[in-house]
Protein backbone atom coordinates (compact mmCIF):
# COMPACT_ATOMS: atom_id res chain seq x y z
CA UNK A 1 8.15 -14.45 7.51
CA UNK A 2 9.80 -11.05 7.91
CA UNK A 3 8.42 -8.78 10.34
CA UNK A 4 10.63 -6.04 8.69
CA UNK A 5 8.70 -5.88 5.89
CA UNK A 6 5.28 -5.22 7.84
CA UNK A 7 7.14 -2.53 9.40
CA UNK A 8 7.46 -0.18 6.04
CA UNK A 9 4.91 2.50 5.27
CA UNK A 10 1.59 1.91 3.75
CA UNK A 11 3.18 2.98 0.40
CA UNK A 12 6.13 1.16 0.30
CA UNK A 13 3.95 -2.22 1.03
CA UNK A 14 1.28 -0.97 -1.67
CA UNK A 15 4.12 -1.06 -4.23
CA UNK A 16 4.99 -4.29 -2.81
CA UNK A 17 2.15 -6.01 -3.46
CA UNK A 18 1.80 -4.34 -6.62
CA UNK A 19 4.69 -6.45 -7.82
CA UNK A 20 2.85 -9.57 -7.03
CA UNK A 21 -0.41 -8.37 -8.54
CA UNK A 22 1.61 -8.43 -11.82
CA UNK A 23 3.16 -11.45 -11.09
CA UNK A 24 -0.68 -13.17 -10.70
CA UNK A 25 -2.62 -10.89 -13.47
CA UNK A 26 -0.07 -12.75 -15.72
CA UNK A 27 -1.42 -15.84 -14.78
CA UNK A 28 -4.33 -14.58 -16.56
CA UNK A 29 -2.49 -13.55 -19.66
CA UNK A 30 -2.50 -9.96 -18.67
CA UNK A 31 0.55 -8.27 -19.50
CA UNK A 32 0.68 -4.58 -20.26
CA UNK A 33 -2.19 -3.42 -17.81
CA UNK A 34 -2.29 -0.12 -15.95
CA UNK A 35 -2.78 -1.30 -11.73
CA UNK A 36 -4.08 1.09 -9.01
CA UNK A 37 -4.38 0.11 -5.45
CA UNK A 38 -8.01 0.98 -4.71
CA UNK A 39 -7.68 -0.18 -0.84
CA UNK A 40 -5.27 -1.40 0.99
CA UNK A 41 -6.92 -2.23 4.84
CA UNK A 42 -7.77 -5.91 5.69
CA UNK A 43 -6.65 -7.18 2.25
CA UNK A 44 -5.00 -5.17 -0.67
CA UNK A 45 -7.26 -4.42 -3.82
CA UNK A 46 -6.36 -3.33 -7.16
CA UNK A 47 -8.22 -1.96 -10.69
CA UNK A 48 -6.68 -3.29 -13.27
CA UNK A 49 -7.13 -1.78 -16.88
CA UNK A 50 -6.11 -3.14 -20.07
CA UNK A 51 -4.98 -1.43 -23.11
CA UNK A 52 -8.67 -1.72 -24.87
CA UNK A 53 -10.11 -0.25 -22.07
CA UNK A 54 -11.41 -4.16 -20.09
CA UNK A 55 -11.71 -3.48 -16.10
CA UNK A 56 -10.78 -6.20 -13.68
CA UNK A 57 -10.55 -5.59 -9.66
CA UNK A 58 -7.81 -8.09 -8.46
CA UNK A 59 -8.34 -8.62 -4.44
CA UNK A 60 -4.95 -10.13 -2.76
CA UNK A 61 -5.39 -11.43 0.85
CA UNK A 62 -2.69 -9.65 2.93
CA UNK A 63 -4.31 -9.51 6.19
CA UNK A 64 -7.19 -12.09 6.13
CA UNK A 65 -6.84 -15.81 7.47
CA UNK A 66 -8.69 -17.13 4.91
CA UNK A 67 -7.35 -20.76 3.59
CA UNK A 68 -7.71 -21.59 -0.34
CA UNK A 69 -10.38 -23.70 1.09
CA UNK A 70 -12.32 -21.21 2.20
CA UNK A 71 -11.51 -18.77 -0.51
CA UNK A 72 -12.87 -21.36 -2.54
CA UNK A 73 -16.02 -21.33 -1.11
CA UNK A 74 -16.17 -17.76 -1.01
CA UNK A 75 -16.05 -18.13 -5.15
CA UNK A 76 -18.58 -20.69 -5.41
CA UNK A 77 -20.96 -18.68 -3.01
CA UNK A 78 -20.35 -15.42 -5.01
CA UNK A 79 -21.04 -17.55 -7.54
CA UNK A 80 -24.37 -18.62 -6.32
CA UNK A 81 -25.75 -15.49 -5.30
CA UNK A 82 -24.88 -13.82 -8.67
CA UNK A 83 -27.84 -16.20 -9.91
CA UNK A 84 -30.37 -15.20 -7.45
CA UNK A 85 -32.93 -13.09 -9.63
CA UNK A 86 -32.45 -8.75 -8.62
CA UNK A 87 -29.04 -9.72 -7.08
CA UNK A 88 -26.03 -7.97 -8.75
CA UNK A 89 -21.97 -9.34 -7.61
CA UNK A 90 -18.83 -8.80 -9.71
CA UNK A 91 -17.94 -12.47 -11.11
CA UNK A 92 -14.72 -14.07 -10.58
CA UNK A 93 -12.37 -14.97 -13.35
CA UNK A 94 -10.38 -18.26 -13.71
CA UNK A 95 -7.04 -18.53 -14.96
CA UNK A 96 -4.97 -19.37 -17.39
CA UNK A 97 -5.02 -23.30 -15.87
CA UNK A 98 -8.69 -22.70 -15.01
CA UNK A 99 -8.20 -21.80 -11.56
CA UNK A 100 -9.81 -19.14 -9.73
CA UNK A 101 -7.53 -18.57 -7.01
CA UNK A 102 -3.93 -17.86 -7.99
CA UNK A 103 -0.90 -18.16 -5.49
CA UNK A 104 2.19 -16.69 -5.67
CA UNK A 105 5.62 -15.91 -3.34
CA UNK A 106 5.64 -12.36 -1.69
CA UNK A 107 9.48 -12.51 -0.91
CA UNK A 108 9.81 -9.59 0.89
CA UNK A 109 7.34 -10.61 3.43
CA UNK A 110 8.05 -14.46 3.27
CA UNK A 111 4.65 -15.30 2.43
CA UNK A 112 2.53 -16.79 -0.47
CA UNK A 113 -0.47 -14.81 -1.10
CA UNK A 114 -2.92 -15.75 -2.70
CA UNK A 115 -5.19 -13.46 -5.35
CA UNK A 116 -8.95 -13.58 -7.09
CA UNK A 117 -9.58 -12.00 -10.09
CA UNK A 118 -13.32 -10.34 -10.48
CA UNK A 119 -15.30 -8.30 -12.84
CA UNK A 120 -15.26 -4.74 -12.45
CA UNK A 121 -18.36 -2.91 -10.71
CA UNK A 122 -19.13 0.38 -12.07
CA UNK A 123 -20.67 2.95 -9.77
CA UNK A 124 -19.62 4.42 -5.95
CA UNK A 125 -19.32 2.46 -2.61
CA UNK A 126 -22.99 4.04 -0.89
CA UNK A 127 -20.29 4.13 2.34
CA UNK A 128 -21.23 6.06 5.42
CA UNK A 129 -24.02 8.07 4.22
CA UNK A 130 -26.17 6.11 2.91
CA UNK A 131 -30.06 7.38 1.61
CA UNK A 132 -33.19 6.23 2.19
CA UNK A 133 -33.54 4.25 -1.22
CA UNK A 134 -30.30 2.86 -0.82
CA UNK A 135 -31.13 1.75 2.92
CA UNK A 136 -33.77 -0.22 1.76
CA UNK A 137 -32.79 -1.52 -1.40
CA UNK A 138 -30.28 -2.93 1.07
CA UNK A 139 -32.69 -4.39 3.16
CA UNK A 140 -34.33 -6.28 0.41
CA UNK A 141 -31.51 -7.84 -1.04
CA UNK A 142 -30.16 -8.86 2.51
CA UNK A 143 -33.66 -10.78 2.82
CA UNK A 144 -33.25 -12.14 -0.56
CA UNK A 145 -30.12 -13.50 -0.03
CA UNK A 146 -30.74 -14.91 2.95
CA UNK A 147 -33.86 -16.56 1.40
CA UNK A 148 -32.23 -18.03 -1.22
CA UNK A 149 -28.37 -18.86 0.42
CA UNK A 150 -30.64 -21.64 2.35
CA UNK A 151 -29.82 -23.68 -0.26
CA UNK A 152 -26.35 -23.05 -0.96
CA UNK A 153 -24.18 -26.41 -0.31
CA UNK A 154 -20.29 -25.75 -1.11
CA UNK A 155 -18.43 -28.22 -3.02
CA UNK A 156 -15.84 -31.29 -1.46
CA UNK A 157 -13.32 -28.47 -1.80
CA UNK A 158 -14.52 -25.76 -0.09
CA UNK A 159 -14.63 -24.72 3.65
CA UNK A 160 -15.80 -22.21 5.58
CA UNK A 161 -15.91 -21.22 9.25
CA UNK A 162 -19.00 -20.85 11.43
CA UNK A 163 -19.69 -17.48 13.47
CA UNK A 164 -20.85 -19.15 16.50
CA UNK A 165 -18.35 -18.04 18.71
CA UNK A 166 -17.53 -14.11 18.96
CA UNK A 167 -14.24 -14.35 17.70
CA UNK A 168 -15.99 -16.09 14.17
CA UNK A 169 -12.71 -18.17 13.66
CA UNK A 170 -10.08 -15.96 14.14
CA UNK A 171 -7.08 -16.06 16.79
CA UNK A 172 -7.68 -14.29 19.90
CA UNK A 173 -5.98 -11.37 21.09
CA UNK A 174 -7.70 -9.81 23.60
CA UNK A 175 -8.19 -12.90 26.20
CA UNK A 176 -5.40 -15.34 25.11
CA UNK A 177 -1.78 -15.11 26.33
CA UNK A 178 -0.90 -12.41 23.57
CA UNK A 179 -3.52 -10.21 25.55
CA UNK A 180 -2.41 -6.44 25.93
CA UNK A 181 -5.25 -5.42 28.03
CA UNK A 182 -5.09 -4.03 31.64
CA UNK A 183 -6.14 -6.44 34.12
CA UNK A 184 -9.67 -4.11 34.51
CA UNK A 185 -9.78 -4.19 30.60
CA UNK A 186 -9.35 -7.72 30.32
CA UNK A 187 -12.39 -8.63 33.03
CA UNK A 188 -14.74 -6.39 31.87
CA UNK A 189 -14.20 -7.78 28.16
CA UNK A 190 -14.56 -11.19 29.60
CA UNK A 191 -17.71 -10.89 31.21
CA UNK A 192 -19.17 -9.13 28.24
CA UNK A 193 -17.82 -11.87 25.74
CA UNK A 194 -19.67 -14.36 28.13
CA UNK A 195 -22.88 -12.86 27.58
CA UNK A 196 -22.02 -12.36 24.32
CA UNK A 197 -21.50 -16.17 23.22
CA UNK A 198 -24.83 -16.86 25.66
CA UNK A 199 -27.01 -14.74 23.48
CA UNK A 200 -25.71 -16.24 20.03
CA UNK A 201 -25.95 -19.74 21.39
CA UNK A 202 -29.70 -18.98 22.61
CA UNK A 203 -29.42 -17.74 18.49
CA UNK A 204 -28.34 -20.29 17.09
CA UNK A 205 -29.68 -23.09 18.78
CA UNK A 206 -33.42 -21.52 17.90
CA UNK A 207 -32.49 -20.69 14.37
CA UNK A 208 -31.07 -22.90 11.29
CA UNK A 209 -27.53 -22.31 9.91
CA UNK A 210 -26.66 -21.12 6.72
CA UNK A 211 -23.89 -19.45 4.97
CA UNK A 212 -24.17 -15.28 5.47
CA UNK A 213 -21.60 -12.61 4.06
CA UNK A 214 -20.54 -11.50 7.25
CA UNK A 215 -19.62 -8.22 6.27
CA UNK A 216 -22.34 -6.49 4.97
CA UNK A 217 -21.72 -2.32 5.18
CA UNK A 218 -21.78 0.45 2.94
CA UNK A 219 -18.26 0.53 2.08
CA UNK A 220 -19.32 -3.29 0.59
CA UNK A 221 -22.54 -2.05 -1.35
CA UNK A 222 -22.06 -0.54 -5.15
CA UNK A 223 -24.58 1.41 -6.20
CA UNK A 224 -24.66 2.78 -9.91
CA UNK A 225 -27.92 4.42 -11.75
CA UNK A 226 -30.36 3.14 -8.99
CA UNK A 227 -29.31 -0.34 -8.63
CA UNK A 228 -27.36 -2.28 -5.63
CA UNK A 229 -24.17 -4.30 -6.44
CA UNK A 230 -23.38 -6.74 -3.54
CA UNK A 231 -18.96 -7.43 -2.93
CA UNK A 232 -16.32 -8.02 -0.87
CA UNK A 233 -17.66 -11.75 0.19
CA UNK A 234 -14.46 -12.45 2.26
CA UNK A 235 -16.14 -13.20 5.30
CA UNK A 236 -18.66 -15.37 4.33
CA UNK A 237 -19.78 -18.24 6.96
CA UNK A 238 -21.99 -20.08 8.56
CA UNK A 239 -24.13 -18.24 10.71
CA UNK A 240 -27.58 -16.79 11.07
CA UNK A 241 -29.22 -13.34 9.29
CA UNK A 242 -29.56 -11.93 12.80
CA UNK A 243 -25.48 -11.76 12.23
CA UNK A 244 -26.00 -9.93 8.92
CA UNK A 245 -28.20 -7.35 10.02
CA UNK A 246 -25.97 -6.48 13.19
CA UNK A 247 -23.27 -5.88 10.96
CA UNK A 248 -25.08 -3.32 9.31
CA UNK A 249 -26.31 -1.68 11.67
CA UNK A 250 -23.44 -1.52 13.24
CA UNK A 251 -22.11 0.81 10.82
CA UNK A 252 -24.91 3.02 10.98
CA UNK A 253 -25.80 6.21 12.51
CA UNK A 254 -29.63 6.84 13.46
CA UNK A 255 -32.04 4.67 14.42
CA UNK A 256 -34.39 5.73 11.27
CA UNK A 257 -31.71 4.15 9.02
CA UNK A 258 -31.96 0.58 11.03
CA UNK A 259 -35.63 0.98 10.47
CA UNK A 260 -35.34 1.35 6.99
CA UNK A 261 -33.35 -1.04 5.98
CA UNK A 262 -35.85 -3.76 8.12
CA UNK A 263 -38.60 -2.02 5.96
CA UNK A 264 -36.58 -3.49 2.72
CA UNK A 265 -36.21 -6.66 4.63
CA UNK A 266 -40.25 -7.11 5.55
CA UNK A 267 -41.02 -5.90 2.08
CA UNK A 268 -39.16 -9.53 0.88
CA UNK A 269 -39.90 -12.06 4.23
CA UNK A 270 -40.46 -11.80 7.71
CA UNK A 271 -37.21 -10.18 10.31
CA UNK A 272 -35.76 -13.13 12.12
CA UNK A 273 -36.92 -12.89 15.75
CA UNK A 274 -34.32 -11.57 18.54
CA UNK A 275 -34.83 -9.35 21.50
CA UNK A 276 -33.01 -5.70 22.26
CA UNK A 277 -30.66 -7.38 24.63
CA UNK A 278 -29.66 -10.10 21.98
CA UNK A 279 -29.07 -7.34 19.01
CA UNK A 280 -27.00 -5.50 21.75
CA UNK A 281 -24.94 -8.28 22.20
CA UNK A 282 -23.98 -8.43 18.80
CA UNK A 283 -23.43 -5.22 17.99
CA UNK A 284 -20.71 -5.28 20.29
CA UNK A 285 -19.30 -8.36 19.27
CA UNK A 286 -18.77 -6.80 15.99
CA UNK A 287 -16.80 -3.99 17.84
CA UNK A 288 -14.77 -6.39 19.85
CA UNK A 289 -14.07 -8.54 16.61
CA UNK A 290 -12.88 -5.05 15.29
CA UNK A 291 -10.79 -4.23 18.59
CA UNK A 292 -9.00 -7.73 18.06
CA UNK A 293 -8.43 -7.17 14.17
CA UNK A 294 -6.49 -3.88 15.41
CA UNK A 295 -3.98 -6.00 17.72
CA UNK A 296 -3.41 -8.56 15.00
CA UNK A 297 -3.01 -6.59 11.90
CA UNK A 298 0.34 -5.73 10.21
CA UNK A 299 -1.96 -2.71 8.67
CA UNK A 300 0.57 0.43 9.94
CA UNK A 301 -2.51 2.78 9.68
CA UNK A 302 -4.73 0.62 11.14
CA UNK A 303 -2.10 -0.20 14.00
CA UNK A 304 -2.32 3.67 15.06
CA UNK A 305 -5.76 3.80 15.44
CA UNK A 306 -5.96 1.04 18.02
CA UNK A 307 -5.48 3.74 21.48
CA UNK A 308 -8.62 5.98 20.75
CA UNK A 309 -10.53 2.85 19.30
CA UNK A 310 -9.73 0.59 22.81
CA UNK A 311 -11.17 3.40 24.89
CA UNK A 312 -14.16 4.49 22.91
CA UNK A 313 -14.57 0.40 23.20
CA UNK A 314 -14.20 0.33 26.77
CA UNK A 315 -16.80 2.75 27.31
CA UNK A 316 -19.44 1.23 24.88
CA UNK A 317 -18.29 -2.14 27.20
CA UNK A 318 -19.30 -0.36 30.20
CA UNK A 319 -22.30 0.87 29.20
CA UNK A 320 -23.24 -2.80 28.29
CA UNK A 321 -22.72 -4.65 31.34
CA UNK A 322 -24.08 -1.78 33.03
CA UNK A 323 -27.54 -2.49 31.37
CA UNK A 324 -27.52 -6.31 31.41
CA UNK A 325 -27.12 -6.02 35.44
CA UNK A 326 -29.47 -2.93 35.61
């Protein structure tokens, strides 16, 4: 693999990848398309037009651990959901050899990436400023999903991970030997983690498993003349809703938009039981899960916003440990 490569710009990896996006949209037979990088964080994502006008969105893991296995349960989950009566998703596309995940060399990285094609979603991300409406319309589909995902069994060939310890899966680099933490950083991480995995064991062991999205924010939520589009099912896993709702909350800003989207959730079936001190905990697992992305990720602008991001962490860590002991 060449580090070299992750050390360009943004830009000069976006056109990068943009090469390989051709190289897999002609899998598909598309040729003479107009491609626009859309986002290019954990994974890069591109709109794809065709001459008469057709809209694809082509995602190709640059970041993400994700296995074929598990993006292959990823498609047959998006799959499922996309059948769940008042659910929207975009729909992935198979290939020209009927495949829906299609892998190709990224020589100037040293790496084969692999790509999913999916139907375009009209509309605007709701993002960070989110309504009422939208807050619970989001509520209700999170319910409804999790209602019906119950029964979602993936195939021989699919895999995915379960979020029952903090780090969901991924390699750890914030308490392993790759740890860049101060000595006072690293213990007070430590003994939050611990009571971190306590509270989601206590979770899990009192609640049954299924498979979740895992990443369910605003910036993930489509919404186009009054109606929700659900993407961006990447992280799926096993875990518990209580791990769904933390994640949005997370990425909220009052306490009146929490509330709302629980109203959307009630309105469907009953909010899966936890205490304060159990939410708590994973809302900050979400931010240490973030924290470790940031020492992991080739991402250039995501690699300069790990100083400010560690100590705003630090103090939210504080604040924690300094309410569990009272």
């Amino acid at each position: 693999m060449s580090t070299d490569f992750f050390d360009s710009t943004s830009q000069q990896q976006i056109e990068s990848f943009a090469k390989s996006a051709r190289e897999i949209l002609a899998e598909y037979g598309l040729h003479d398309v107009e491609i626009t990088c859309i986002n290019y964080e954990f994974n890069a994502t591109f709109k794809v037009v065709t001459g008469n006008g057709d809209k694809y969105a082509l995602r190709i893991n640059v970041n993400s651990t994700r296995t074929p296995s598990n993006m292959q349960a990823e498609i047959e989950f998006v799959n499922f959901v996309s059948r769940i009566p008042g659910l929207k998703t975009p729909r992935p596309i198979a290939n020209n050899e009927d495949r829906y995940i299609t892998s190709v060399l990224h020589a100037e990285s040293g790496r084969t990436v692999h790509g999913i094609l999916y139907t375009w979603l009209e509309g605007e991300e709701i993002g960070d400023e989110p309504n009422y409406e939208q807050l619970v319309t989001v509520g209700a589909a999170m319910a409804t999903m999790h209602q019906s995902s119950r029964q979602f069994k993936p195939s021989d060939m699919a895999e995915l991970p379960t979020f029952s310890d903090w780090l969901w899966g991924t390699e750890d680099f914030l308490l392993s030997d790759k740890s860049r933490l101060t000595p006072e950083q690293f213990a007070a991480i430590k003994d939050a983690i611990a009571i971190i995995e306590n509270d989601t064991r206590n979770l899990f062991s009192s609640n049954p498993i299924q498979v979740i999205h895992g990443d369910l924010h605003g910036w993930n939520l489509m919404w186009h003349e009054g109606e929700l589009s659900i993407f961006d099912f990447d992280d799926c896993g096993y875990g518990i809703p209580h791990q769904d709702l933390a994640v949005t909350f997370y990425y909220l800003d009052t306490p009146e938009q929490a509330e709302a989207i629980l109203e959307g959730y009630r309105s469907i079936c009953e909010i899966p039981a936890y205490s304060k001190a159990q939410m708590s905990s994973l809302l900050l697992q979400r931010r240490l899960v973030l924290l470790n992305y940031l020492y992991e990720t080739n991402n250039p602008e995501h690699k300069a916003m790990l100083p400010a991001y560690l100590e705003k962490t630090m103090e939210r860590v504080g604040g924690f440990l300094t309410d569990v002991r009272g």
